[in-house]
C-alpha atoms as a PDB file:
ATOM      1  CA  UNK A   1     -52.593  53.936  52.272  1.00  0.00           C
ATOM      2  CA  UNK A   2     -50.020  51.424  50.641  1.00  0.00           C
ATOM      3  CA  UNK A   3     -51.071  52.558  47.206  1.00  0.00           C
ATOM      4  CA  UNK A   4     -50.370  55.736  47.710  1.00  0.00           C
ATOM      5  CA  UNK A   5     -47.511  55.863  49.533  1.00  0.00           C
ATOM      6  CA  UNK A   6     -46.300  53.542  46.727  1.00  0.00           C
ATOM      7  CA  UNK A   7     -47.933  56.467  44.026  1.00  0.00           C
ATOM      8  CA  UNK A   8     -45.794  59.028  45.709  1.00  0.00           C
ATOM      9  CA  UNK A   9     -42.380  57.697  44.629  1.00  0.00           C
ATOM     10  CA  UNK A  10     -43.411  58.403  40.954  1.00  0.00           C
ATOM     11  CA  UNK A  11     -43.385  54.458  40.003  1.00  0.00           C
ATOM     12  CA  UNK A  12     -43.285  54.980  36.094  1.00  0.00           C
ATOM     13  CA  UNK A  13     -40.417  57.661  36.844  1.00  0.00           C
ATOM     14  CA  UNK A  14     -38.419  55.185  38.460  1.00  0.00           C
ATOM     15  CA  UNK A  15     -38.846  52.808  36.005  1.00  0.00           C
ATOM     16  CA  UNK A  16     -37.238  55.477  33.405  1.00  0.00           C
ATOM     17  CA  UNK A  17     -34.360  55.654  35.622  1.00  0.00           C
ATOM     18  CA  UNK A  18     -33.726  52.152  35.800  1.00  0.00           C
ATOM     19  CA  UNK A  19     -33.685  51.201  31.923  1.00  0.00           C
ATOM     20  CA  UNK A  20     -30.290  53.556  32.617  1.00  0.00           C
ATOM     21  CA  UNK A  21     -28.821  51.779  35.151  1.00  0.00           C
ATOM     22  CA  UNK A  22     -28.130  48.043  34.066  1.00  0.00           C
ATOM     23  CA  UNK A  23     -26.476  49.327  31.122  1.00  0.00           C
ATOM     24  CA  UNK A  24     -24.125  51.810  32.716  1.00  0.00           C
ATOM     25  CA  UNK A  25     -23.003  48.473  34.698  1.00  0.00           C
ATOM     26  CA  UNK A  26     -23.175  46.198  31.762  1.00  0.00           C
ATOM     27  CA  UNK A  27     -20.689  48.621  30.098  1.00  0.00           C
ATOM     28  CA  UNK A  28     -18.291  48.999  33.135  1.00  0.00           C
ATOM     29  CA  UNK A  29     -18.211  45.352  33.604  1.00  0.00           C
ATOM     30  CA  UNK A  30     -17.905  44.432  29.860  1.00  0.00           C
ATOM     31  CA  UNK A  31     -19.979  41.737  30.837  1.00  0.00           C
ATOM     32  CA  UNK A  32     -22.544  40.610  33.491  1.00  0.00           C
ATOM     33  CA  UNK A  33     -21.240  41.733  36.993  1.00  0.00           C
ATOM     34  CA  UNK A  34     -22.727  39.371  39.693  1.00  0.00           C
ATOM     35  CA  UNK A  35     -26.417  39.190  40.021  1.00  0.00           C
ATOM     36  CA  UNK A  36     -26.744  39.894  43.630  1.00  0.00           C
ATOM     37  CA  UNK A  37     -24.642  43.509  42.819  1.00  0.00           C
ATOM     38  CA  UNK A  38     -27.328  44.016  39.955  1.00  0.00           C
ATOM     39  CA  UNK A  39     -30.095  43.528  42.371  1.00  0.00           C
ATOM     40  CA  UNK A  40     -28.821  45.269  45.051  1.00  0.00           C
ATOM     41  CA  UNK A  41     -27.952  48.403  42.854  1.00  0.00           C
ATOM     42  CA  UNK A  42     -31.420  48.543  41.576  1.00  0.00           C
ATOM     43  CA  UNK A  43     -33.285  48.276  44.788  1.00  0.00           C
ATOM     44  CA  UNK A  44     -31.281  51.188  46.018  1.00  0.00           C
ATOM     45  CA  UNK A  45     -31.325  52.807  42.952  1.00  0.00           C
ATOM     46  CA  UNK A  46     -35.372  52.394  43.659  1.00  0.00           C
ATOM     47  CA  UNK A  47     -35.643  53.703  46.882  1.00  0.00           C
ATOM     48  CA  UNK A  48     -33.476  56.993  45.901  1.00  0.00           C
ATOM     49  CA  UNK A  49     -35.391  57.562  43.294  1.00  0.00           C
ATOM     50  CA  UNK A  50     -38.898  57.130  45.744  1.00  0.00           C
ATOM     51  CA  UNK A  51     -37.260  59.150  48.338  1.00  0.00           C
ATOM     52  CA  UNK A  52     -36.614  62.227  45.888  1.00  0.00           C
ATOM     53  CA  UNK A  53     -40.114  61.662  44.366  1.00  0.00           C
ATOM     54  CA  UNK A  54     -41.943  61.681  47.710  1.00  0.00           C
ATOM     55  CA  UNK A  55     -39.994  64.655  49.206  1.00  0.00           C
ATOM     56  CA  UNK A  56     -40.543  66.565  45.855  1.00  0.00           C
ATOM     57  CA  UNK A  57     -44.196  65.660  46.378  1.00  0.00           C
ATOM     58  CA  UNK A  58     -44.334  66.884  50.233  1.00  0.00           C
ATOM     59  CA  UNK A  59     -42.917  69.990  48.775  1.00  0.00           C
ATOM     60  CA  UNK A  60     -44.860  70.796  45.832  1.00  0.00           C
ATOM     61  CA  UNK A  61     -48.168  69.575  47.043  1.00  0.00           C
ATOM     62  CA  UNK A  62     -49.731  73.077  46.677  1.00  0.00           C
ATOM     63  CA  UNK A  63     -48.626  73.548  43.483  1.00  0.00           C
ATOM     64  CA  UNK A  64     -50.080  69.947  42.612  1.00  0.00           C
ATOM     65  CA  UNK A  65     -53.315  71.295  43.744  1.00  0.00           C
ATOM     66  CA  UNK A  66     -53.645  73.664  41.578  1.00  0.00           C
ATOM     67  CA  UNK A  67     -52.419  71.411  38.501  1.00  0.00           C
ATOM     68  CA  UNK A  68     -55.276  69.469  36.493  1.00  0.00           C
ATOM     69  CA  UNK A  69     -52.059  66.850  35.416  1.00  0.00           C
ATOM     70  CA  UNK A  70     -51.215  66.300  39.478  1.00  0.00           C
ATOM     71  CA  UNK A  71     -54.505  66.795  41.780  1.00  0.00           C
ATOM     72  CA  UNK A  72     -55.143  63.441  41.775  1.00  0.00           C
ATOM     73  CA  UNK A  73     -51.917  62.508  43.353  1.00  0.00           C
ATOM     74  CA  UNK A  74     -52.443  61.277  47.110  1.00  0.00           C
ATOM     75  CA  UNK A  75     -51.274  64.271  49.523  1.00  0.00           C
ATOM     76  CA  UNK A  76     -53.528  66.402  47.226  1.00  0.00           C
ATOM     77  CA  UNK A  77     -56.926  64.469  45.638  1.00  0.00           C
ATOM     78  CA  UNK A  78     -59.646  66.838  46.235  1.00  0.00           C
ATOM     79  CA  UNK A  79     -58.383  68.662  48.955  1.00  0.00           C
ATOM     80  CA  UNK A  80     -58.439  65.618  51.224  1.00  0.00           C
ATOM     81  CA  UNK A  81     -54.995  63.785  50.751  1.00  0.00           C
ATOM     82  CA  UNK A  82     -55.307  60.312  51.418  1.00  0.00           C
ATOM     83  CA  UNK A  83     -51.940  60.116  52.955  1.00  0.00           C
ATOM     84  CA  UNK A  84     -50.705  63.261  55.397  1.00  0.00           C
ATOM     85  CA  UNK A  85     -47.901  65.364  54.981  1.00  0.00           C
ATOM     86  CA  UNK A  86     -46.298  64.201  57.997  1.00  0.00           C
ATOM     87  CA  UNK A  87     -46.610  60.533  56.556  1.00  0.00           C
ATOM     88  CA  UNK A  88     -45.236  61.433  53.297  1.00  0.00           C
ATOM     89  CA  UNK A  89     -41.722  62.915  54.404  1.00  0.00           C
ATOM     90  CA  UNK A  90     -41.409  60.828  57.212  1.00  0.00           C
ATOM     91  CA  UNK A  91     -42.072  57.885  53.941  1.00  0.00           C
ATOM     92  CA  UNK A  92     -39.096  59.886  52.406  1.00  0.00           C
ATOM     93  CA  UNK A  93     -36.884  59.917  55.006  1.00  0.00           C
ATOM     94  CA  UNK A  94     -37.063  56.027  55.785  1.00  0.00           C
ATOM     95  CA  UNK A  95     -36.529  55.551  51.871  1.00  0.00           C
ATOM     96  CA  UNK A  96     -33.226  57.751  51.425  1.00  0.00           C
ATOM     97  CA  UNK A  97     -32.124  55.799  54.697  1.00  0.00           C
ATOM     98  CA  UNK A  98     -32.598  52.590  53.342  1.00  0.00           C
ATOM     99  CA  UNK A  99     -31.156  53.491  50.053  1.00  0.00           C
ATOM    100  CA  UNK A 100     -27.850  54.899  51.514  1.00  0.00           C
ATOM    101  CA  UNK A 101     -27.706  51.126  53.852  1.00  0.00           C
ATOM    102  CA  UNK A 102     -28.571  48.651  51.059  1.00  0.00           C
ATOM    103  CA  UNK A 103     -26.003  50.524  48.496  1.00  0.00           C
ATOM    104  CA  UNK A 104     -23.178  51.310  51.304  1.00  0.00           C
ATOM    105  CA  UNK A 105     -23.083  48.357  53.158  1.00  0.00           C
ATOM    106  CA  UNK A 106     -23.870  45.877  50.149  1.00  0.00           C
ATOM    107  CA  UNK A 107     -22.393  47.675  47.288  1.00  0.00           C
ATOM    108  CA  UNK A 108     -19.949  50.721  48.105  1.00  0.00           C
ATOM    109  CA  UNK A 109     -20.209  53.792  49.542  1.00  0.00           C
ATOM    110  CA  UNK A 110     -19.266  55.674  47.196  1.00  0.00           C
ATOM    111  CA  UNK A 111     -22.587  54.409  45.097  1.00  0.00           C
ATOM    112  CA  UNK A 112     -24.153  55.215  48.191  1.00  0.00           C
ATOM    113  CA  UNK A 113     -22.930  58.771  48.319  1.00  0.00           C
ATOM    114  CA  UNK A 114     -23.793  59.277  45.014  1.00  0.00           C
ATOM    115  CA  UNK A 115     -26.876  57.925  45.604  1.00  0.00           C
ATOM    116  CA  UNK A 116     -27.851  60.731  48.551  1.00  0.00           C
ATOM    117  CA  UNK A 117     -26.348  63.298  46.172  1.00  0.00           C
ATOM    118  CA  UNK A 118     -28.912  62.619  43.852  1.00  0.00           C
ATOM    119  CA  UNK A 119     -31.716  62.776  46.460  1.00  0.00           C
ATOM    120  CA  UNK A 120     -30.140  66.062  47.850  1.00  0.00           C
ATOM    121  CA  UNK A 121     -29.780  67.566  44.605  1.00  0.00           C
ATOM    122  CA  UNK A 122     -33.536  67.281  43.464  1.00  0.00           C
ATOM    123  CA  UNK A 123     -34.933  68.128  46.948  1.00  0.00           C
ATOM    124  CA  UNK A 124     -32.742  71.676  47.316  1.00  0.00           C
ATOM    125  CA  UNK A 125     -31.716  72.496  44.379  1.00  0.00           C
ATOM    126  CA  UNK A 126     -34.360  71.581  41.706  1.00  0.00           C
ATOM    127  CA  UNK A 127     -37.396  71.702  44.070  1.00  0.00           C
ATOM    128  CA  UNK A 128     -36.202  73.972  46.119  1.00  0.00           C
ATOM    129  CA  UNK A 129     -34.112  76.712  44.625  1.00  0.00           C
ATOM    130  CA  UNK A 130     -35.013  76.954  41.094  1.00  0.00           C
ATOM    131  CA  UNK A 131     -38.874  74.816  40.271  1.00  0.00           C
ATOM    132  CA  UNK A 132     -40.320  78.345  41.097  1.00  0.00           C
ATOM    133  CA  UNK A 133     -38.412  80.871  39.858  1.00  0.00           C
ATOM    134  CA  UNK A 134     -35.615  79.944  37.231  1.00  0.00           C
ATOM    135  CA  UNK A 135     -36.734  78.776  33.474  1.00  0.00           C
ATOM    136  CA  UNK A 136     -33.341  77.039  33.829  1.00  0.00           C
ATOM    137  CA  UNK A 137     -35.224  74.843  36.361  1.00  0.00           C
ATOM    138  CA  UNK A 138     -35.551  71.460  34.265  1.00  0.00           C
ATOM    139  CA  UNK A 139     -31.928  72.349  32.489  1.00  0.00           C
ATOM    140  CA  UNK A 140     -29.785  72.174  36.124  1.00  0.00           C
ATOM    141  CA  UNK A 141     -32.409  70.509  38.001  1.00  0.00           C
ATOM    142  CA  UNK A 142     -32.524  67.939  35.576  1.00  0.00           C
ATOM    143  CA  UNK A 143     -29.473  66.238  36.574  1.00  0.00           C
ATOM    144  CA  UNK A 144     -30.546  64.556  39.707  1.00  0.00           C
ATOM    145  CA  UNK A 145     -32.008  61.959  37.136  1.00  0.00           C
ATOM    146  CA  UNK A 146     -28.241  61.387  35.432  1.00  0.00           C
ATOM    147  CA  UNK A 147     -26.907  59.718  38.896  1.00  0.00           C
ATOM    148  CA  UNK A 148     -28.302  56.521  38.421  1.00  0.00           C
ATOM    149  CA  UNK A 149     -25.507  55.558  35.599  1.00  0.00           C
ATOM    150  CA  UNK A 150     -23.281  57.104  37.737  1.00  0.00           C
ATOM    151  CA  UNK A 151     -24.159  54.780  40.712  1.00  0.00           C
ATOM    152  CA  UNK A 152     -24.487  52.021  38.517  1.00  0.00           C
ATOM    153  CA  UNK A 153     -21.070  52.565  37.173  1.00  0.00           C
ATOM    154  CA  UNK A 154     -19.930  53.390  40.944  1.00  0.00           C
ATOM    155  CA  UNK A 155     -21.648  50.011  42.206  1.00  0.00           C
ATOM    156  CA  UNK A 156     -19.072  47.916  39.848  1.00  0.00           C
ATOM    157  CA  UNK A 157     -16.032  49.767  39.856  1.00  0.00           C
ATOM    158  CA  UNK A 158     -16.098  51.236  42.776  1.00  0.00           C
ATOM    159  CA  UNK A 159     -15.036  54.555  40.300  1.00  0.00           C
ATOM    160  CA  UNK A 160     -16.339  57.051  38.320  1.00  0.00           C
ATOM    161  CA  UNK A 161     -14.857  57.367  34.947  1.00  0.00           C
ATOM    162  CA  UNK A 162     -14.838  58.752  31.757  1.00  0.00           C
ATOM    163  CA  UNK A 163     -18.235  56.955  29.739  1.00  0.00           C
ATOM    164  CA  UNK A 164     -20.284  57.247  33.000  1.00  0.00           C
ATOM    165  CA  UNK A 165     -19.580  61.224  32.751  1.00  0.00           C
ATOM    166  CA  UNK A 166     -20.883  60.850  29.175  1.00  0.00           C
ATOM    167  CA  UNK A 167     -23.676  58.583  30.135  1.00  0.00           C
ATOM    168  CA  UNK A 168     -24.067  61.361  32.494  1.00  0.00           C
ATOM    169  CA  UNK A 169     -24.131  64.156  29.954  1.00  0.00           C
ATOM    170  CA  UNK A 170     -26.677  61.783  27.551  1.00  0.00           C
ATOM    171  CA  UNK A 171     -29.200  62.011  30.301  1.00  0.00           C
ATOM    172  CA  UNK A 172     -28.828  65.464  31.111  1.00  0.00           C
ATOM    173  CA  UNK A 173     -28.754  66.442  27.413  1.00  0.00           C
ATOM    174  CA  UNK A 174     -31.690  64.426  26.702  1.00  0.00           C
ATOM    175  CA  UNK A 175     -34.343  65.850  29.763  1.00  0.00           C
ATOM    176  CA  UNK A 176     -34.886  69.135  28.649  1.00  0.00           C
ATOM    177  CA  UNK A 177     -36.315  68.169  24.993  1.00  0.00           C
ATOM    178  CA  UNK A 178     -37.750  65.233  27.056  1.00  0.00           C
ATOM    179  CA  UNK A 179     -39.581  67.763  29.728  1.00  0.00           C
ATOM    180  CA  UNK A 180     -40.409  70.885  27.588  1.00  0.00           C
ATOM    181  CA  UNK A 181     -41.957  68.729  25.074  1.00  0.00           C
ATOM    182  CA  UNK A 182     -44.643  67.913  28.024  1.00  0.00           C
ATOM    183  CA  UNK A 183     -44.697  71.115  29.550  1.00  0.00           C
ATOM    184  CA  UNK A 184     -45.679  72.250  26.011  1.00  0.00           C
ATOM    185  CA  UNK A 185     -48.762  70.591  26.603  1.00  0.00           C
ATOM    186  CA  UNK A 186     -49.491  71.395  30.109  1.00  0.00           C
ATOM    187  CA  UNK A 187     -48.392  75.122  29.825  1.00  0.00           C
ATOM    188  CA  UNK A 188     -51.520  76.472  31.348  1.00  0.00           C
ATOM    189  CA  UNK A 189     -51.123  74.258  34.152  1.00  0.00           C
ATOM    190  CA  UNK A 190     -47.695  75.534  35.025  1.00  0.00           C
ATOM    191  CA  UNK A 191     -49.000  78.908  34.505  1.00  0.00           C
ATOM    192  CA  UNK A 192     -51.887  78.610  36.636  1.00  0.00           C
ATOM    193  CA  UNK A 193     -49.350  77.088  39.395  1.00  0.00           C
ATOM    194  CA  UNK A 194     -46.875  80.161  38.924  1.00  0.00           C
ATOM    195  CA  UNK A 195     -44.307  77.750  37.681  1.00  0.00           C
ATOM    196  CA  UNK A 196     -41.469  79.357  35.073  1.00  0.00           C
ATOM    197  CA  UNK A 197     -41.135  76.408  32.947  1.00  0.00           C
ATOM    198  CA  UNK A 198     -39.643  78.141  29.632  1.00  0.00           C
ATOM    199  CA  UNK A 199     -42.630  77.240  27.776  1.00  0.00           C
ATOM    200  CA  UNK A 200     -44.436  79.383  30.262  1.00  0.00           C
ATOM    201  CA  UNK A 201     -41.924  82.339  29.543  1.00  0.00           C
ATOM    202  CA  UNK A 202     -41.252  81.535  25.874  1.00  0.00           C
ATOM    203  CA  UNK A 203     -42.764  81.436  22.613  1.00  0.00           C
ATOM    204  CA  UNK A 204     -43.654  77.852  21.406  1.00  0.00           C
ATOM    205  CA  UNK A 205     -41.483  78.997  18.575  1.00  0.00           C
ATOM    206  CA  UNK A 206     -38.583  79.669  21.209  1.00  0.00           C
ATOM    207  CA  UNK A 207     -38.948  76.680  22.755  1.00  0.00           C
ATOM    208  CA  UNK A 208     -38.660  74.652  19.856  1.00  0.00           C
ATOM    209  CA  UNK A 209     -35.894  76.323  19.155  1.00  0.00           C
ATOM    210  CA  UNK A 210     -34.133  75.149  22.379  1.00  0.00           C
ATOM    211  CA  UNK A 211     -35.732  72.016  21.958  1.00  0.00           C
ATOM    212  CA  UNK A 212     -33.774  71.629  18.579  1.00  0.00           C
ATOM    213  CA  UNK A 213     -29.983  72.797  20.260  1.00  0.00           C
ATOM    214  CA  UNK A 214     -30.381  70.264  23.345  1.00  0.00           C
ATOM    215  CA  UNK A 215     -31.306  67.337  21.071  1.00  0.00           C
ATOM    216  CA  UNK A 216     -28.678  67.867  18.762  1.00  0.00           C
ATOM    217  CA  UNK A 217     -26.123  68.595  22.133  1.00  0.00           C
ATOM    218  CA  UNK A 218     -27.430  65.146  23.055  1.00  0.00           C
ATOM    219  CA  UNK A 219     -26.837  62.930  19.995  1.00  0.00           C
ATOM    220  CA  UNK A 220     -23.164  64.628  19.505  1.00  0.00           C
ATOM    221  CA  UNK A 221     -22.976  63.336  23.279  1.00  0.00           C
ATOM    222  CA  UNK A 222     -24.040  60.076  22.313  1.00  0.00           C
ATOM    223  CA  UNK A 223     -21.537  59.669  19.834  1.00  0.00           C
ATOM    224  CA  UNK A 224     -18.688  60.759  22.090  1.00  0.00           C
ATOM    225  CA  UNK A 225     -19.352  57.240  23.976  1.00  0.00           C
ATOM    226  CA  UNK A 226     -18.411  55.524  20.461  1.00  0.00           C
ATOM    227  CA  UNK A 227     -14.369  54.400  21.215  1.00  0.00           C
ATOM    228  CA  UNK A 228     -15.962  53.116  24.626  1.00  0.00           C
ATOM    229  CA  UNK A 229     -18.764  51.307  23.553  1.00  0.00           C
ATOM    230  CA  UNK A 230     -17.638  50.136  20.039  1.00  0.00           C
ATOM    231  CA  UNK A 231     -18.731  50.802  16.507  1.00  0.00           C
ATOM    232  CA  UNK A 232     -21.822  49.028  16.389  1.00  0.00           C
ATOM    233  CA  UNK A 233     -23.050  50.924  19.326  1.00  0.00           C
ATOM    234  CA  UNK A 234     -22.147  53.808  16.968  1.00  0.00           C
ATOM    235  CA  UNK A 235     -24.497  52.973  14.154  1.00  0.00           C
ATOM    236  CA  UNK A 236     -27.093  52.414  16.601  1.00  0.00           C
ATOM    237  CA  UNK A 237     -26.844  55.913  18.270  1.00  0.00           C
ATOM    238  CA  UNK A 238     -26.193  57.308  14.959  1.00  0.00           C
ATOM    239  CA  UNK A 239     -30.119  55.730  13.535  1.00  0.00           C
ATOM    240  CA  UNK A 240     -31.686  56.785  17.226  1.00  0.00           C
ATOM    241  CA  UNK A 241     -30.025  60.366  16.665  1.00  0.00           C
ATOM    242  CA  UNK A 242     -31.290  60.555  13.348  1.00  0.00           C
ATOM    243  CA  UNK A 243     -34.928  59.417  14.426  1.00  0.00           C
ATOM    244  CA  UNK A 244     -35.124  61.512  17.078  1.00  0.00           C
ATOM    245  CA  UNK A 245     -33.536  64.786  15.501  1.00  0.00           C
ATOM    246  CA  UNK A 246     -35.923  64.214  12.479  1.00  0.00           C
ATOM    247  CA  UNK A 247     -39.151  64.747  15.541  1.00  0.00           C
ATOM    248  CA  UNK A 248     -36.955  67.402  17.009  1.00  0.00           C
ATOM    249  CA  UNK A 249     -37.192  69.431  13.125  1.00  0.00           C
ATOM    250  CA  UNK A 250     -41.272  67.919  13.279  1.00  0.00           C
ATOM    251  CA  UNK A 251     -41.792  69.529  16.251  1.00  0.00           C
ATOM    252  CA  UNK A 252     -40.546  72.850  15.166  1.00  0.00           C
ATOM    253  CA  UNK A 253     -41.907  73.271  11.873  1.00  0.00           C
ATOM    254  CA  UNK A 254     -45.449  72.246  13.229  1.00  0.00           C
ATOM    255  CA  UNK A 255     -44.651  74.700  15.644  1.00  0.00           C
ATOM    256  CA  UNK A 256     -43.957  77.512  13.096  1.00  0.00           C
ATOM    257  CA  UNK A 257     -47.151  76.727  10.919  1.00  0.00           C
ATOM    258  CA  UNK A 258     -49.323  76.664  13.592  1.00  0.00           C
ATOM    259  CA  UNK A 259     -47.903  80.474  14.622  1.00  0.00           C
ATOM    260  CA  UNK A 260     -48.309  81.362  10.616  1.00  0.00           C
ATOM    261  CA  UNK A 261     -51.724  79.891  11.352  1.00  0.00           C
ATOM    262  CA  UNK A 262     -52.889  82.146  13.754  1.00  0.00           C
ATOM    263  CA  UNK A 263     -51.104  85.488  12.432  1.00  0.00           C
ATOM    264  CA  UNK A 264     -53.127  84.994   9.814  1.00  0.00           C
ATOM    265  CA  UNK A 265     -56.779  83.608  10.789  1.00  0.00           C
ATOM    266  CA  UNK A 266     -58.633  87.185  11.309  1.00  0.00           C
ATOM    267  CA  UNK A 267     -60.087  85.932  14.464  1.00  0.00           C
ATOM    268  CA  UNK A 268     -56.690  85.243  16.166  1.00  0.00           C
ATOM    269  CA  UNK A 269     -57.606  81.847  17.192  1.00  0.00           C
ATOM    270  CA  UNK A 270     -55.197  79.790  17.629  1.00  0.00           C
ATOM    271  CA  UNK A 271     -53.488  77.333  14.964  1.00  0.00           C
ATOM    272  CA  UNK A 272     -53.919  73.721  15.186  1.00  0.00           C
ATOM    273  CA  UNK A 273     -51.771  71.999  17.996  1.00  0.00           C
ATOM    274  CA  UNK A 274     -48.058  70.991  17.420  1.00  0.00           C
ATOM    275  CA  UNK A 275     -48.482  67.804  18.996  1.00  0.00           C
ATOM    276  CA  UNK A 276     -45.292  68.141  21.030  1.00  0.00           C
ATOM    277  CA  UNK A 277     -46.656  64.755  22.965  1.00  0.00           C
ATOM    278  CA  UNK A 278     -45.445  62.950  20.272  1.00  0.00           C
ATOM    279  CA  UNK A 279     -42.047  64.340  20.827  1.00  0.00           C
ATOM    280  CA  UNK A 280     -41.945  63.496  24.685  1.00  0.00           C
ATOM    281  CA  UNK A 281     -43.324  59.777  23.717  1.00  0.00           C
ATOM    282  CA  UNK A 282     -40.646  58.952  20.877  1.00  0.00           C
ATOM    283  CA  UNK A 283     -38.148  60.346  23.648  1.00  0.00           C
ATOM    284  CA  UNK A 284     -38.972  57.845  26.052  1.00  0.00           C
ATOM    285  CA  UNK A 285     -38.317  55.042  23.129  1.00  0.00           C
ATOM    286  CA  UNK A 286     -35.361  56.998  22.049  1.00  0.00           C
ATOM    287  CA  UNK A 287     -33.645  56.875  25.413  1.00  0.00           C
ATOM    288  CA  UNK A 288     -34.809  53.193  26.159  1.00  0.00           C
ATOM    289  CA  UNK A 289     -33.487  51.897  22.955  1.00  0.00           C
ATOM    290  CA  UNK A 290     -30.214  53.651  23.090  1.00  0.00           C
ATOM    291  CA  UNK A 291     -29.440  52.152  26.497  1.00  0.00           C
ATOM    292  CA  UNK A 292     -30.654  49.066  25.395  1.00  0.00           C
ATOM    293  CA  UNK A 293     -27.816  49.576  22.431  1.00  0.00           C
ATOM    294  CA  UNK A 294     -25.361  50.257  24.878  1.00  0.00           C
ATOM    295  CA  UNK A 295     -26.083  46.869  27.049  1.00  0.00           C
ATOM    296  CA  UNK A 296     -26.072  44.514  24.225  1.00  0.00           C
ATOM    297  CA  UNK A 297     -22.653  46.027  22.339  1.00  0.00           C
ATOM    298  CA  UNK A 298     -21.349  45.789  26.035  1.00  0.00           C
ATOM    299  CA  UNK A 299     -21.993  41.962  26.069  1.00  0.00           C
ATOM    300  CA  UNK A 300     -21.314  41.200  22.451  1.00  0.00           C
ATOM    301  CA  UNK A 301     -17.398  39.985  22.149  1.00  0.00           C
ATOM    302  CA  UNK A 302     -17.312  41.420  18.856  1.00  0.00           C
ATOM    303  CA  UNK A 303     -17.932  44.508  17.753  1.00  0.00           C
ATOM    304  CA  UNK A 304     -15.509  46.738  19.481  1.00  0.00           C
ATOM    305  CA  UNK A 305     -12.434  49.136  18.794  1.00  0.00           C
END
């Protein structure tokens, strides 16, 4: 029962979340803030994040049934959850609860609030309002993952300014390419759920497209954080935004052959597979590595404007 109450909060999710966070605090401090803030911020950045997860999971557990990628997950494997619905939201109650204590009493409240905001916005509006019926689901819903540099940023300063909001717009920038790129590969699985993910409503060639616009939204965004961050941290996100722009044109010209592909094969099968995993892999570097970037500029003493 541990293990999967543990498996609903989405573990390697929450890990993604966190490579964000430090570094949004590295950068407000221009330093190290204190250790016990640090520690504090990312155990209630942690139980947020499971809260959202295991909500979103109490609420999409029919639609994980019917998805090859998610029946395995515990409120669905084989029909017979190992852990009950009841078990799971009441699980995601006490975890929002304990986030909103830990960061309000031990950090501030307004990390706290911005904390619950997070929670609230995946559970109504992502999950709620638009999983299962907007293709703009993953574009709007998206930002519930972008709070955690704002509470990071929140849990130091007690603030929100300006190069969190960018932070901010990095993220959100960054998960559609990020999220299409998978839902690419598990289109039929969204289809057979009745979820509009754009690749389910869209041409691979459209969605490449799109692909293409967000990521290079996202590494203009990236260089927006440049007189904050310093011009080392500008090279940096300048080679990341090159790497991952030169997948981003990958991705849609293996997208475009394979269409040419099958338009012409007299059979109409299908041409061979874009890979658009690799795409959703070299984003999880990408993003890693740039935050990484923005840490170690933030504790360098040279290096800035």
């Amino acid at each position: 029962m541990a293990r999967g109450l543990v498996a609903l909060t989405k573990p390697r999710i929450i890990e993604l979340l966190l490579v964000t966070t430090v570094p949004a605090m590295l950068l407000a401090q221009r330093g190290v803030p204190p250790l016990r803030l640090v520690l504090v911020t990312l155990v209630g950045g942690t139980l947020a994040a499971g809260s959202a997860n295991t909500i979103n999971c109490y609420l999409d557990r029919d639609i994980d049934a019917v998805m090859k990628r998610t029946s395995r997950r515990p409120l669905v494997v084989g029909g017979h959850g190992t852990i009950k619905p009841a078990e799971a939201l009441a699980w995601g109650i006490v975890l929002g609860a304990g986030a909103t204590l830990l960061l309000g009493l031990m950090a501030n409240w307004l990390a706290a609030a911005l904390a619950d905001a997070a929670i609230l916005f995946y559970i109504f509006v992502y999950t709620l309002l638009l999983k299962r019926r907007s293709p703009a689901n993953i574009v709007i819903g998206g930002a519930a993952g972008c709070f955690p540099v704002l509470v990071g940023w929140a849990a130091v300063t007690g603030t929100v300014a300006l190069p969190a909001v960018v932070l901010f717009a990095v993220i959100f920038l960054w998960t559609p390419p990020h999220f299409w790129a998978l839902a690419m590969k598990f289109r039929r699985d969204y289809a057979a759920a009745n979820v509009p993910m754009l690749p389910v409503v869209a041409s691979p060639a459209a969605v490449a497209r799109r692909i293409l616009w967000y990521s290079y939204a996202m590494v203009a965004a990236t260089l927006v954080l440049i007189p904050f961050a310093g011009w080392i941290y500008g090279i940096l996100a300048a080679a990341l935004g090159a790497w991952f722009l030169a997948e981003a044109h990958g991705l849609d010209t293996r997208v475009r052959s394979a269409q040419a592909a099958e338009n012409q094969a007299a059979d109409g099968s299908p041409g061979p597979s874009p890979a658009p995993m690799r795409l959703f892999h070299l984003s999880i570097g990408y993003l890693t590595l740039l935050f990484a970037a923005v840490a170690v500029t933030a504790l360098l003493p040279w290096g800035r404007w």
